[in-house]
C-alpha atoms as a PDB file:
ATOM      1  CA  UNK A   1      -4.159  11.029  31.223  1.00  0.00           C
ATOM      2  CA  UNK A   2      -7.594  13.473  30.037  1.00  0.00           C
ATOM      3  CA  UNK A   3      -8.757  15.676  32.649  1.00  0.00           C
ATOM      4  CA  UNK A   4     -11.904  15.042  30.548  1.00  0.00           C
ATOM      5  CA  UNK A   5     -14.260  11.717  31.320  1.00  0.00           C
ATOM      6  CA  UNK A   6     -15.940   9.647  29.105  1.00  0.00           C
ATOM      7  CA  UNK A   7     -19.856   9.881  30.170  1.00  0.00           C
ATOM      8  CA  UNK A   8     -21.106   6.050  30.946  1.00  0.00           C
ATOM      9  CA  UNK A   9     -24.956   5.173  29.548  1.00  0.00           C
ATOM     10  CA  UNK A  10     -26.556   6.285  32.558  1.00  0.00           C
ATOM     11  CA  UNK A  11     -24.502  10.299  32.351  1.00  0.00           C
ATOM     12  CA  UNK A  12     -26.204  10.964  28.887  1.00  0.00           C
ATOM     13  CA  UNK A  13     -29.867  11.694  27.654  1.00  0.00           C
ATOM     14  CA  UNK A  14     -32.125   9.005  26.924  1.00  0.00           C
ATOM     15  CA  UNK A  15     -31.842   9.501  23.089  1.00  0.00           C
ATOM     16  CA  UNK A  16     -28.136   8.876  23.128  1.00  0.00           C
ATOM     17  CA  UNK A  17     -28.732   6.147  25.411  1.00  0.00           C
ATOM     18  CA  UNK A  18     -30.439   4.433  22.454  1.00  0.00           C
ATOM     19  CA  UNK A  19     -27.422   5.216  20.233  1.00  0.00           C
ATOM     20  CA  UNK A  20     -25.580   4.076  22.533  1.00  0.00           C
ATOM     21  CA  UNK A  21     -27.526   0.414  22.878  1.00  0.00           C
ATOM     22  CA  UNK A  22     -27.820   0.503  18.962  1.00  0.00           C
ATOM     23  CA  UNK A  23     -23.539   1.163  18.667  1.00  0.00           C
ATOM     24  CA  UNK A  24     -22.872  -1.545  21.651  1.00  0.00           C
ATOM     25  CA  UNK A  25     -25.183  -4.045  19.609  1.00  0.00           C
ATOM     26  CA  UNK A  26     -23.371  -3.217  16.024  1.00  0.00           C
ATOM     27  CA  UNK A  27     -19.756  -2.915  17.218  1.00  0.00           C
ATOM     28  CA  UNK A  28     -19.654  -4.276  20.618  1.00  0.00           C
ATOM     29  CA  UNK A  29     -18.688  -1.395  22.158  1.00  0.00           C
ATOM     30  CA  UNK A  30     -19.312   2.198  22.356  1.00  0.00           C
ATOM     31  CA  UNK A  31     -16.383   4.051  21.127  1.00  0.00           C
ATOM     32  CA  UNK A  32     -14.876   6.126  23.627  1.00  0.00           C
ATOM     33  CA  UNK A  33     -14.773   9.322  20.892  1.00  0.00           C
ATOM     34  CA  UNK A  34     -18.931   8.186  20.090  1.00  0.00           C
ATOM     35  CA  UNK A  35     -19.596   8.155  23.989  1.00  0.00           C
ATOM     36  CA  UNK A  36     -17.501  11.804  24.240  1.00  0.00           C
ATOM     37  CA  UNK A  37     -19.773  12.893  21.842  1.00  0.00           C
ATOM     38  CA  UNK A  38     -22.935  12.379  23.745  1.00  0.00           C
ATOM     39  CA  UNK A  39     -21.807  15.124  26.527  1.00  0.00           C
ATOM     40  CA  UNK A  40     -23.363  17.221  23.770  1.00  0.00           C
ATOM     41  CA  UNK A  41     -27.387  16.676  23.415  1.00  0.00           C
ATOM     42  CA  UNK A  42     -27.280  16.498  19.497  1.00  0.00           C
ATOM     43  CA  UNK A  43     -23.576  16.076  18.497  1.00  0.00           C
ATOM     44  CA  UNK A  44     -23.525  11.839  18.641  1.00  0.00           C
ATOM     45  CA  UNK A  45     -26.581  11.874  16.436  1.00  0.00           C
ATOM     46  CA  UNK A  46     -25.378  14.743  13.717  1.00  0.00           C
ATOM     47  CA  UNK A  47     -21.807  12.961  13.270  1.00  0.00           C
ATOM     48  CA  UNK A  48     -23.458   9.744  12.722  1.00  0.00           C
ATOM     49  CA  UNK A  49     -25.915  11.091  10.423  1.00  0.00           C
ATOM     50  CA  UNK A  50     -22.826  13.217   8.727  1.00  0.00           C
ATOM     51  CA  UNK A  51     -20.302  10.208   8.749  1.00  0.00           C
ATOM     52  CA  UNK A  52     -22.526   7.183   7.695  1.00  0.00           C
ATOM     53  CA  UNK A  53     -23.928   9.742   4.572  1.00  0.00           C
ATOM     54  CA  UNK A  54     -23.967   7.900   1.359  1.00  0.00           C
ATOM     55  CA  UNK A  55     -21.016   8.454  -0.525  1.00  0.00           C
ATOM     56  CA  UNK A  56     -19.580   7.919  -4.456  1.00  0.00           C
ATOM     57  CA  UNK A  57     -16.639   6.638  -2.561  1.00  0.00           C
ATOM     58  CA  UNK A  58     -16.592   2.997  -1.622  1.00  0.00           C
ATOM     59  CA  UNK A  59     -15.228   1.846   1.820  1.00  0.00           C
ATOM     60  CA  UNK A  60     -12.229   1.371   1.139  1.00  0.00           C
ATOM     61  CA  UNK A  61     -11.709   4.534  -0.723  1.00  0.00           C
ATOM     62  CA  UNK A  62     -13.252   6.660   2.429  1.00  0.00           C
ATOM     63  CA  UNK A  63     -10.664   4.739   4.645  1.00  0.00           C
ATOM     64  CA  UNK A  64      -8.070   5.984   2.552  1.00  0.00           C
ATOM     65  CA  UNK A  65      -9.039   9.286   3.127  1.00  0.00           C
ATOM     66  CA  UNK A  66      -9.533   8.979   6.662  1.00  0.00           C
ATOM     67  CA  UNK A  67      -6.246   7.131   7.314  1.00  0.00           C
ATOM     68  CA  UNK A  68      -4.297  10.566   5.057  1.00  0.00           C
ATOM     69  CA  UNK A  69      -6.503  13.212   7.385  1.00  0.00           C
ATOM     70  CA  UNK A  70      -6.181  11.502  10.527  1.00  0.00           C
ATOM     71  CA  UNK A  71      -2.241  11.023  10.156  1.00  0.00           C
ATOM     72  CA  UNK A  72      -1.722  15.033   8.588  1.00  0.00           C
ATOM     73  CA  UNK A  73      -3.440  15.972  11.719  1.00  0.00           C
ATOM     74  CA  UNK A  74      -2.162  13.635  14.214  1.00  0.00           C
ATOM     75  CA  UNK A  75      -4.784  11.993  15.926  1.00  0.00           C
ATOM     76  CA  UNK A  76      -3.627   8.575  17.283  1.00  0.00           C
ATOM     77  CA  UNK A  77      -7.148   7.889  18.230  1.00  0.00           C
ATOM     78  CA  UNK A  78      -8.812   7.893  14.712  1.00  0.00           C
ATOM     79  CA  UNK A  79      -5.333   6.430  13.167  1.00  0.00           C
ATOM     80  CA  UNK A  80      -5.858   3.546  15.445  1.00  0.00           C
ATOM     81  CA  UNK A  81      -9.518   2.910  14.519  1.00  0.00           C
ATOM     82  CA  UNK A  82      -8.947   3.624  11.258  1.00  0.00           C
ATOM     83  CA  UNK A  83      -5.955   1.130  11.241  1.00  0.00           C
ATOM     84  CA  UNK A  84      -8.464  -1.305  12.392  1.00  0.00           C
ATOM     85  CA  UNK A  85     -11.457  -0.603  10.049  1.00  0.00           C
ATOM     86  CA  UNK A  86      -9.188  -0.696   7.119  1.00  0.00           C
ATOM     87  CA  UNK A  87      -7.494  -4.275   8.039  1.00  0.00           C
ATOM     88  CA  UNK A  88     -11.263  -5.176   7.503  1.00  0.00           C
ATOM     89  CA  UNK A  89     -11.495  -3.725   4.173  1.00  0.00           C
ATOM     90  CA  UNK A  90      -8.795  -5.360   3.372  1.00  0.00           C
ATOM     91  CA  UNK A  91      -5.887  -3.518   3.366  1.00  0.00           C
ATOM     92  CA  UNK A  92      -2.802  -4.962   4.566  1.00  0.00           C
ATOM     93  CA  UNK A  93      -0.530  -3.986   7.602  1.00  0.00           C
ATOM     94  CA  UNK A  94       2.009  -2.343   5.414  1.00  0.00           C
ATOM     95  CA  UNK A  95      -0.309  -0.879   2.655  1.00  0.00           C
ATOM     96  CA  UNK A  96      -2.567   1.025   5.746  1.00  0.00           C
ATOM     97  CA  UNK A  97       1.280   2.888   6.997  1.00  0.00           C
ATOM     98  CA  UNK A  98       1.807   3.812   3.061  1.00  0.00           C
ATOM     99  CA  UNK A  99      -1.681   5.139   2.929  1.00  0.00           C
ATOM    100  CA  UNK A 100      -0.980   6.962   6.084  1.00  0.00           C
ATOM    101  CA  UNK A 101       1.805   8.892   4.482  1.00  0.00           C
ATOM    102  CA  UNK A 102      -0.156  10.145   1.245  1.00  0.00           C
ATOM    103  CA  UNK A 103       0.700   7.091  -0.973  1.00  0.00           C
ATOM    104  CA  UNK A 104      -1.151   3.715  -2.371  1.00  0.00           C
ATOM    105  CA  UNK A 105       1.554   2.313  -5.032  1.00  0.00           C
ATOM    106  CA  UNK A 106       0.006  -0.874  -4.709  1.00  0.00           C
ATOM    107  CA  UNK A 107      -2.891   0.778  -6.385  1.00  0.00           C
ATOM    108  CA  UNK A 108      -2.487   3.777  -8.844  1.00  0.00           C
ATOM    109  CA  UNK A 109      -6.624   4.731  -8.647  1.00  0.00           C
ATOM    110  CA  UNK A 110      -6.281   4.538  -4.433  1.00  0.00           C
ATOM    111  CA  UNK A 111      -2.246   6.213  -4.760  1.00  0.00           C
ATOM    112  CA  UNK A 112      -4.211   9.383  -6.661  1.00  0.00           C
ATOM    113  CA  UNK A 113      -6.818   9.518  -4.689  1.00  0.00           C
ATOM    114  CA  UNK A 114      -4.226   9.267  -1.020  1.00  0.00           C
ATOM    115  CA  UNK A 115      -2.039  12.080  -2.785  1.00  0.00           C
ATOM    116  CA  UNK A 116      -4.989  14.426  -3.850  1.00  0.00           C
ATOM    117  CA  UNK A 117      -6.903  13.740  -0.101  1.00  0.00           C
ATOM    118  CA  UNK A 118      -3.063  14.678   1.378  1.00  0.00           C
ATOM    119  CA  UNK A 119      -2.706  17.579  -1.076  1.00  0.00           C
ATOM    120  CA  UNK A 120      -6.154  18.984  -0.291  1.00  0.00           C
ATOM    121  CA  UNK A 121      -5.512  18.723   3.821  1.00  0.00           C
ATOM    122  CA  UNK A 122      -2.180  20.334   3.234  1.00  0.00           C
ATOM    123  CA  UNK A 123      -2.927  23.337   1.322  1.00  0.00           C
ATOM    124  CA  UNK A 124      -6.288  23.912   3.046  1.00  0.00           C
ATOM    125  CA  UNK A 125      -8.257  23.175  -0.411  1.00  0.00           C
ATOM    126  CA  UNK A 126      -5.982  25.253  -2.597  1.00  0.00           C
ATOM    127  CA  UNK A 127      -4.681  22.368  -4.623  1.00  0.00           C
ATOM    128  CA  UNK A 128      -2.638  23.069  -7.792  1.00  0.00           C
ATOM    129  CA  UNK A 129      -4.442  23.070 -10.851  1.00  0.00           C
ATOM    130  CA  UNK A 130      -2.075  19.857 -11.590  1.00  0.00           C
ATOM    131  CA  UNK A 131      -2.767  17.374  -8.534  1.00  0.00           C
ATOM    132  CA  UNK A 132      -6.794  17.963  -9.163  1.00  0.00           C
ATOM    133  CA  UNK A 133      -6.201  17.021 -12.884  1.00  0.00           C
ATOM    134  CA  UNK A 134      -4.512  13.924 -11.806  1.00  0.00           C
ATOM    135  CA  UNK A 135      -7.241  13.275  -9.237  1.00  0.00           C
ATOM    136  CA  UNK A 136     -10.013  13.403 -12.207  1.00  0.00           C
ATOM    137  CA  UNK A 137      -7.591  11.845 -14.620  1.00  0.00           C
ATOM    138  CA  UNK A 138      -7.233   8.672 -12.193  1.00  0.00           C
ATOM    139  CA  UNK A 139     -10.801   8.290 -13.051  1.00  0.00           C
ATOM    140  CA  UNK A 140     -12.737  10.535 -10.607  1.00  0.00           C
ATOM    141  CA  UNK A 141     -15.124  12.628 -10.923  1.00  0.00           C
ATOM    142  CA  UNK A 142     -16.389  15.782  -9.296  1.00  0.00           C
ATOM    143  CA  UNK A 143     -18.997  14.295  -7.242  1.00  0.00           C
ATOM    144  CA  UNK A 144     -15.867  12.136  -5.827  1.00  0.00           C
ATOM    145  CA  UNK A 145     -13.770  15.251  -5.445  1.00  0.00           C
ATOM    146  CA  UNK A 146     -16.991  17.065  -3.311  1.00  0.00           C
ATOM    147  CA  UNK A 147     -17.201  13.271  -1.009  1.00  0.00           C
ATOM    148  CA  UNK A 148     -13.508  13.595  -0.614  1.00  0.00           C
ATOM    149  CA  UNK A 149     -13.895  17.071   0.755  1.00  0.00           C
ATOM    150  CA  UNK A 150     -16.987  15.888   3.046  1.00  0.00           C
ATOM    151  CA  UNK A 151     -14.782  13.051   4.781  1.00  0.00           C
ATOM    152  CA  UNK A 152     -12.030  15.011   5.236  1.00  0.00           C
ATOM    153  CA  UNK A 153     -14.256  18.086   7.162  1.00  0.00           C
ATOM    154  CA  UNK A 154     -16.277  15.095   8.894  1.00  0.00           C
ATOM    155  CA  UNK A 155     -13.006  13.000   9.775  1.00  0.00           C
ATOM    156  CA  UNK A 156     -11.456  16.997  10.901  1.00  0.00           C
ATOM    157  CA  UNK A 157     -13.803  17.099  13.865  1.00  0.00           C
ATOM    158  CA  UNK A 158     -12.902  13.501  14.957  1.00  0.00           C
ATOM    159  CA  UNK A 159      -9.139  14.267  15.035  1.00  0.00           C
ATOM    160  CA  UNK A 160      -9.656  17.786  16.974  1.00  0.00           C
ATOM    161  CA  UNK A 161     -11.811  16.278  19.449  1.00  0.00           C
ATOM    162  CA  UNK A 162      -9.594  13.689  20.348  1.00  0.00           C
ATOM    163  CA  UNK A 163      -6.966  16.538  20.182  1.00  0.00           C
ATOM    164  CA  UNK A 164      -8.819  18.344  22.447  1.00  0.00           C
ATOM    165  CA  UNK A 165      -9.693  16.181  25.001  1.00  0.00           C
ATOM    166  CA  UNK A 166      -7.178  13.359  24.507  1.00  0.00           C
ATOM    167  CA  UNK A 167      -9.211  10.569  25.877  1.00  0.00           C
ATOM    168  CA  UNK A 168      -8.219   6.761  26.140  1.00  0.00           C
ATOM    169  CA  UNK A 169      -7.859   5.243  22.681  1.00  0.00           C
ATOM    170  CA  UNK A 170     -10.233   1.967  23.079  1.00  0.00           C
ATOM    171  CA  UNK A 171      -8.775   0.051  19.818  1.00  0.00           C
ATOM    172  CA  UNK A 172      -5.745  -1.498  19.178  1.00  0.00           C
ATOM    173  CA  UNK A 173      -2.857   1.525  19.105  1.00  0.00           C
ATOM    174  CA  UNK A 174      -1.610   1.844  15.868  1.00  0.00           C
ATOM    175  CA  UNK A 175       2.196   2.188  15.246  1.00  0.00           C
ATOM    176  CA  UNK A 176       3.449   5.908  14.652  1.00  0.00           C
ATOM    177  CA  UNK A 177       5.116   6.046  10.971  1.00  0.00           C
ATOM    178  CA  UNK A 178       8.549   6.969  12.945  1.00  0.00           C
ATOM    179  CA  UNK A 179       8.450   3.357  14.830  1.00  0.00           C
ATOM    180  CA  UNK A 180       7.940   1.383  12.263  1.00  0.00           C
ATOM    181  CA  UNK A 181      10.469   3.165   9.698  1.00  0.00           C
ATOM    182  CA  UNK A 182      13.271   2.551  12.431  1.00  0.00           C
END
């Protein structure tokens, strides 16, 4: 259990207060990693602002690239709400743990883009000359290679908050890769 608490409504400023009515309204509930944020005066509204940025990438192609980041750098939190937000753009059960691993064979558009998003986390950027060409030669473009980088550094801080802190995960727990390969 987190030595760290999640602030309720009435613990944060009155401007995340509204974020937080506008998030409870939209989803439901406030995520516990959205209400974290708000210990910070400006941080809830700048990741919103940074995450919900428009994008060449459609939904289900930034899910991809949140499901790859969030598994490289093991945050359960963000794989579990990820896992969730990418049943609803329709990706099946067993397509979300192959995207999760750096693949999409159902898909060879979506299996470029997983490998170049895992590629890019795991060599920091420094990609081979080879896996970009594939990226662009799957059919993106730069502007999708600069969006790709973008989630990636905005789905980063995510995972190492949660890493941090280690708070309660408030969606459905994903299963770990090693669970459901046994």
């Amino acid at each position: 259990m987190s030595r760290f608490k999640i602030p309720t409504r009435e613990q944060v400023s009155e401007a995340n207060q509204q974020i937080f009515d506008k998030l409870k309204e939209g989803l439901g509930f406030v995520p516990n990693l959205y209400a974290y944020y708000a210990k910070n005066e400006n941080a809830l509204s700048d990741y919103l602002n940074f995450q919900n940025r428009k994008s060449t990438l459609s939904k289900r192609e930034k899910e991809i690239v949140n499901l790859v980041v969030s598994e490289y750098n093991g945050c359960y939190y963000c794989q579990s709400a990820h896992t969730v937000i990418a049943g609803l753009n329709g990706f099946s059960s067993d397509e979300i743990l192959k995207v999760r691993q750096g693949l999409a064979p159902f898909d060879a558009k979506l299996n470029a883009l997983a490998k170049f998003t895992l590629d890019t986390v795991g060599t920091k950027g420094k990609v081979s000359a080879q896996d970009r060409d594939a990226f662009l030669e799957a059919g993106y473009t730069e502007a999708d290679l600069i969006d790709v980088a973008m989630i990636i550094g905005e789905k980063t801080i995510s995972n190492y908050i949660h890493n941090l802190v280690d708070f309660e995960i408030d969606f459905p727990v994903a299963p770990s890769l090693d669970t459901k390969a046994a």
